[in-house]
N, C-alpha and C. Protein backbone atom coordinates (compact mmCIF):
# COMPACT_ATOMS: atom_id res chain seq x y z
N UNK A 1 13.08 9.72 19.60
CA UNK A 1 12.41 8.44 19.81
C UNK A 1 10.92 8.61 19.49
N UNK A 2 10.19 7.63 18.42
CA UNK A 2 8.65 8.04 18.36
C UNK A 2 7.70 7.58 19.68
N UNK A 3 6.94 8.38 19.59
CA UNK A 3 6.16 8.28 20.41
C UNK A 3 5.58 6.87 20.55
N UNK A 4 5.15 6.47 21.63
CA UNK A 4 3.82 5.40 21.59
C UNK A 4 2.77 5.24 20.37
N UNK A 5 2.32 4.18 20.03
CA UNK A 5 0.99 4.26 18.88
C UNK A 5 -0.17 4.41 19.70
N UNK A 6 -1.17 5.32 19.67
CA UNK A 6 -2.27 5.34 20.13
C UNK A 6 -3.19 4.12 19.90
N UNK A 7 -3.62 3.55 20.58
CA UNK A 7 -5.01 2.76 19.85
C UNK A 7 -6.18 3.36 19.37
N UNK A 8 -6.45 3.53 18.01
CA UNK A 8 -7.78 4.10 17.91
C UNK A 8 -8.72 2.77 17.57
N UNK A 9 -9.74 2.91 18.50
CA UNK A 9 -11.02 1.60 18.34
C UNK A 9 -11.75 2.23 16.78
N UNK A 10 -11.40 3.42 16.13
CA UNK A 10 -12.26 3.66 14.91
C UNK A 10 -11.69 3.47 13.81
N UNK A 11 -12.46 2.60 12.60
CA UNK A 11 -11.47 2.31 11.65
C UNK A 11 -11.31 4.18 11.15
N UNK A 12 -9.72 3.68 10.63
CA UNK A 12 -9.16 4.97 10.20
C UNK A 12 -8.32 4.57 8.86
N UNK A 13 -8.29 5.49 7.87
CA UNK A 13 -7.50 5.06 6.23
C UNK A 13 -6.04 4.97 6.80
N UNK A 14 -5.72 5.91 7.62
CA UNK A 14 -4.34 6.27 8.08
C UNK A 14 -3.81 5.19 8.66
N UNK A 15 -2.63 5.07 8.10
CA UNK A 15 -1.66 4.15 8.50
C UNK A 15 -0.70 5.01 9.36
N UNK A 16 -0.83 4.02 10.58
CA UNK A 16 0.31 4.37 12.23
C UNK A 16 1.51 5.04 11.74
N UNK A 17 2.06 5.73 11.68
CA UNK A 17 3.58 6.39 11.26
C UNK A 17 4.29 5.06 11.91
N UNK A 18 4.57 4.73 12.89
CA UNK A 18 5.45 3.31 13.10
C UNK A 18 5.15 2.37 12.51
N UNK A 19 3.70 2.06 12.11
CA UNK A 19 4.12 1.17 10.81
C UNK A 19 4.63 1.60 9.66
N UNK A 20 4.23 2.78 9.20
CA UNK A 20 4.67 3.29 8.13
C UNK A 20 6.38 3.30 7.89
N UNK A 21 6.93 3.57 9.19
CA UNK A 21 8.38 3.65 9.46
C UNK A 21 8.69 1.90 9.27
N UNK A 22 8.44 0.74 9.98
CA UNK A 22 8.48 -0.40 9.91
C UNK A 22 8.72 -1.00 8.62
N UNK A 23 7.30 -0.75 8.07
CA UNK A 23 7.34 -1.37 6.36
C UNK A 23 8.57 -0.81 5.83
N UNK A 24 8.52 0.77 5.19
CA UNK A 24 9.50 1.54 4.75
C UNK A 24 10.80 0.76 5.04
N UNK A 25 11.51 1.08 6.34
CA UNK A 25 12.71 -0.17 6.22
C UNK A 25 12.84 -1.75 5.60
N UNK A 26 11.33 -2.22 6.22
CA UNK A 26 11.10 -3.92 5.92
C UNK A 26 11.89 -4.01 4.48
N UNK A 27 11.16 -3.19 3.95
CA UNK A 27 10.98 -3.19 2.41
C UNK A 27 12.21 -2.38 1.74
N UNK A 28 13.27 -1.85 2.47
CA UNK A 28 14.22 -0.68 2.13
C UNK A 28 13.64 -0.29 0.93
N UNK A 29 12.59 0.83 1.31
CA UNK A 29 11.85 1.88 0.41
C UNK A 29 12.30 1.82 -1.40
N UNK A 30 11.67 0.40 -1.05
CA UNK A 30 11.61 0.05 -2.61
C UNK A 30 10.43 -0.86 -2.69
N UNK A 31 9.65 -0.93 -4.45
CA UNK A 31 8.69 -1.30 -4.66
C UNK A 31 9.44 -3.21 -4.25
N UNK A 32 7.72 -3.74 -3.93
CA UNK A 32 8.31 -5.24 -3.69
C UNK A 32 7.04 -6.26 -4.95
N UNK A 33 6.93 -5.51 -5.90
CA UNK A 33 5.93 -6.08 -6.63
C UNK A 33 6.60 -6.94 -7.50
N UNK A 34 6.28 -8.41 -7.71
CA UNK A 34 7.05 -9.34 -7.91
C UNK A 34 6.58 -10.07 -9.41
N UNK A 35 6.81 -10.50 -10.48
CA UNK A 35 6.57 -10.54 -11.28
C UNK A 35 5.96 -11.75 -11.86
N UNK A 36 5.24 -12.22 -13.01
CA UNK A 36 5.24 -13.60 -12.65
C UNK A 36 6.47 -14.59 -13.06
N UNK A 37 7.66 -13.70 -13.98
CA UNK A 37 9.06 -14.40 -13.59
C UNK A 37 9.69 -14.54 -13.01
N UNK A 38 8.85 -14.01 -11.43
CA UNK A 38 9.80 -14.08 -10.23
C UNK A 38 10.94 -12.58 -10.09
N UNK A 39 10.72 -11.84 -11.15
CA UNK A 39 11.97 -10.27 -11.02
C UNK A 39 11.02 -9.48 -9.65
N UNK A 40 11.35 -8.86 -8.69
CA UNK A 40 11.52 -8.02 -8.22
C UNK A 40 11.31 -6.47 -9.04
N UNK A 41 10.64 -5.49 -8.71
CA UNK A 41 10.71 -4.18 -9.26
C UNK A 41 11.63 -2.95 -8.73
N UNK A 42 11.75 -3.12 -7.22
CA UNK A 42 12.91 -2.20 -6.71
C UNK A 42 12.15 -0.95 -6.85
N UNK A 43 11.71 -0.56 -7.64
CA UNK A 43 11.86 0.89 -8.04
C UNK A 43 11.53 1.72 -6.85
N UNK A 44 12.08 3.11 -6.42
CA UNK A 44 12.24 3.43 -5.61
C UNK A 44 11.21 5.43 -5.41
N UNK A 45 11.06 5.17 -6.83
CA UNK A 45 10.26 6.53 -7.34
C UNK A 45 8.62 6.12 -7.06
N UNK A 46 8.11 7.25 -6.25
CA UNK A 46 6.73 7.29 -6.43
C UNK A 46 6.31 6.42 -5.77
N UNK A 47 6.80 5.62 -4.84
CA UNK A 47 6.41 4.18 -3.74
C UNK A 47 5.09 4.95 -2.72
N UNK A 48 4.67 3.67 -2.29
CA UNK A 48 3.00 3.94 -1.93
C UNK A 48 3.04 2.68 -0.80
N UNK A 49 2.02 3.27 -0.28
CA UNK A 49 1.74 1.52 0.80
C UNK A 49 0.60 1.41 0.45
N UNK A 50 0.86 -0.23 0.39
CA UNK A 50 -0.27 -1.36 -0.67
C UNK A 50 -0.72 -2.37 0.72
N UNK A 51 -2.10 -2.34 0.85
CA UNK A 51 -2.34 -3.28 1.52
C UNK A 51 -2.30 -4.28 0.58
N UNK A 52 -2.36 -5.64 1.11
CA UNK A 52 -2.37 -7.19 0.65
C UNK A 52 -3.35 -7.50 0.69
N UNK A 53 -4.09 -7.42 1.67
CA UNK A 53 -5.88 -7.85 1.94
C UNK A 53 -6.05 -5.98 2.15
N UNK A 54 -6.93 -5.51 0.33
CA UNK A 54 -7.32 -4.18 0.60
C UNK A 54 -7.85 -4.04 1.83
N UNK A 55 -7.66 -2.22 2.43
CA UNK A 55 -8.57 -2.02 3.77
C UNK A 55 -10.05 -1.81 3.47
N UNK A 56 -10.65 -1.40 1.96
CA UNK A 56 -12.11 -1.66 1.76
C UNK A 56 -12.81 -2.96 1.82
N UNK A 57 -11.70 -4.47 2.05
CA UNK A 57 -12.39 -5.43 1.93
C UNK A 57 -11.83 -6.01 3.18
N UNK A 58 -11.37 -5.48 4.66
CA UNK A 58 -11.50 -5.81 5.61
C UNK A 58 -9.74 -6.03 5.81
N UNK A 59 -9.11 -5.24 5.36
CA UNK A 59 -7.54 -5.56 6.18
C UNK A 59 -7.19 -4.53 6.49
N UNK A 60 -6.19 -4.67 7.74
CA UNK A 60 -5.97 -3.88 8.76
C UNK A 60 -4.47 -3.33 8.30
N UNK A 61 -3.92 -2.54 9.15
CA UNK A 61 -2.84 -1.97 8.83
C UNK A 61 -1.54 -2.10 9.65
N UNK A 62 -1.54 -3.59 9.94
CA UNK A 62 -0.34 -4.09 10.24
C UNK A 62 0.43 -4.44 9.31
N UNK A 63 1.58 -4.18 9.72
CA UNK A 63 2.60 -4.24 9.03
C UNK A 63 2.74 -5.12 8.48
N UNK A 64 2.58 -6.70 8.85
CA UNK A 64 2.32 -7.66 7.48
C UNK A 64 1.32 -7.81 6.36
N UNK A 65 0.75 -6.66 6.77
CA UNK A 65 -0.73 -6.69 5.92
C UNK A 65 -0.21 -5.24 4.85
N UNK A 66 0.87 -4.53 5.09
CA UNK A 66 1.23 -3.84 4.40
C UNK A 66 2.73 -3.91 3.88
N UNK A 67 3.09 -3.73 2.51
CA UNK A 67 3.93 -2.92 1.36
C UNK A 67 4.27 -2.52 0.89
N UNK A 68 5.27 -1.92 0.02
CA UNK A 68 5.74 -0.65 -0.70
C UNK A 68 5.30 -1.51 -2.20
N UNK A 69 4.82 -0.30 -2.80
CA UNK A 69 4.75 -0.29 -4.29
C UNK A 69 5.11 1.23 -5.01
N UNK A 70 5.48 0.89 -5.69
CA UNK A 70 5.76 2.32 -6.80
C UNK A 70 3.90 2.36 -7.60
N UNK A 71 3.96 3.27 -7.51
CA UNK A 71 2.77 3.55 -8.28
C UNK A 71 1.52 3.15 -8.76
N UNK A 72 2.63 2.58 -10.03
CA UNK A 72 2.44 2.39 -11.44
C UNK A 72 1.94 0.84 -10.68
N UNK A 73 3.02 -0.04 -10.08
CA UNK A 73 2.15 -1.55 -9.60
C UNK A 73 0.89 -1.34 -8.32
N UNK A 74 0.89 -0.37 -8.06
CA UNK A 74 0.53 0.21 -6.83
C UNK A 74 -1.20 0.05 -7.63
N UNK A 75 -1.49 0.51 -8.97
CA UNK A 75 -2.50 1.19 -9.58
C UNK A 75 -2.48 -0.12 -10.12
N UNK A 76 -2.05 -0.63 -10.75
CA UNK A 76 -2.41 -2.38 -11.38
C UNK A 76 -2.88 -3.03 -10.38
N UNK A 77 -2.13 -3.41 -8.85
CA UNK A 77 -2.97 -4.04 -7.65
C UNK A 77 -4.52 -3.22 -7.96
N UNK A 78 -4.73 -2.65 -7.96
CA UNK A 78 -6.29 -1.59 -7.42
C UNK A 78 -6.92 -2.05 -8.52
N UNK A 79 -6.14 -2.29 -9.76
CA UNK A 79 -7.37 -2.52 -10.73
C UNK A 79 -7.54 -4.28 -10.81
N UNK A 80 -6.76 -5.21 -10.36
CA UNK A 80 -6.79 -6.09 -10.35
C UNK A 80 -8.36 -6.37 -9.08
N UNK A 81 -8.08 -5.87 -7.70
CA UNK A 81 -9.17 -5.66 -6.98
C UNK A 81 -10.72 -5.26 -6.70
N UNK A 82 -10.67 -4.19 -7.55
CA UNK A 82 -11.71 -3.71 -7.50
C UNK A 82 -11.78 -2.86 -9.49
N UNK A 83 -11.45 -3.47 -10.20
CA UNK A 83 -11.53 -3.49 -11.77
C UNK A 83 -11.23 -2.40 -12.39
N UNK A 84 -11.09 -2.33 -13.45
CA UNK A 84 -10.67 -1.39 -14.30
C UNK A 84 -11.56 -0.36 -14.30
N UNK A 85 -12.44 -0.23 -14.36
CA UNK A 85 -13.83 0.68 -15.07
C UNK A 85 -13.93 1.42 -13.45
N UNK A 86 -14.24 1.04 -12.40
CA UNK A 86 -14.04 1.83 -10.79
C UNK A 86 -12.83 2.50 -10.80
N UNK A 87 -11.79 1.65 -11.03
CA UNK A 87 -10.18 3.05 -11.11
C UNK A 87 -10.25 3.81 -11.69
N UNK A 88 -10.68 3.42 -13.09
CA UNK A 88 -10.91 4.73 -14.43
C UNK A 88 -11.51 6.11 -13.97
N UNK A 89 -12.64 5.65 -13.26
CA UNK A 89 -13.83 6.39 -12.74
C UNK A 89 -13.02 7.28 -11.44
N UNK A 90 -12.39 6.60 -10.76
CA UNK A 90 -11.93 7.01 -9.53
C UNK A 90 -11.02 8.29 -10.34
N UNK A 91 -9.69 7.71 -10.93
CA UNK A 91 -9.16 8.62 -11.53
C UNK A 91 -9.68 10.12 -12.48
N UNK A 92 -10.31 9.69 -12.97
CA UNK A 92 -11.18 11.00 -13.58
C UNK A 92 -11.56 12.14 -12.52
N UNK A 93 -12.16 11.32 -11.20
CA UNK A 93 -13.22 12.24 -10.30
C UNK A 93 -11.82 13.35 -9.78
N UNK A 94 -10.58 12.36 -9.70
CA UNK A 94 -9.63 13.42 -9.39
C UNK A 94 -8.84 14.12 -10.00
N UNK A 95 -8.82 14.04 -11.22
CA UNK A 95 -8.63 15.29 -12.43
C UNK A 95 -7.40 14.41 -13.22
């Protein structure tokens, strides 16, 4: 049985393992990035949790505020957010 969630009063990047467990099922650990024809992605490789309202621009890490994405849509959200030329940059700094 998991433990209790601690409250931490400090923002933290880390997402609660019970939410993490929560979404993961919500979403049966598949990407939920939706297309603009309405397809679904499923994909089940390389999935990530996507905030909806990023946590650099003030969203929290409740579970409705979080998603599964594979990657690849995972990295299109980020550049849609905060632009192409900052991801580029981001990516480089990490090899």
């Amino acid at each position: 049985k998991p433990r209790a969630t601690r409250e931490n009063k400090n923002r933290n990047r880390g997402i609660p393992a019970n939410v993490r467990r929560e979404v993961f099922e919500r979403d049966a650990g598949g990407c939920t990035f939706v297309d603009a024809r309405g397809r679904r992605c499923r994909s089940t490789w390389q999935v990530e949790f996507h905030h909806r309202i990023a946590y650099a621009c003030g969203g929290t890490h409740a579970p409705e505020n979080i998603t599964l994405r594979c990657r690849a849509h995972n990295q299109y959200e980020a550049e849609l957010v905060y632009g192409i030329e900052l991801m580029e940059a981001q990516r480089a700094q990490v090899g």
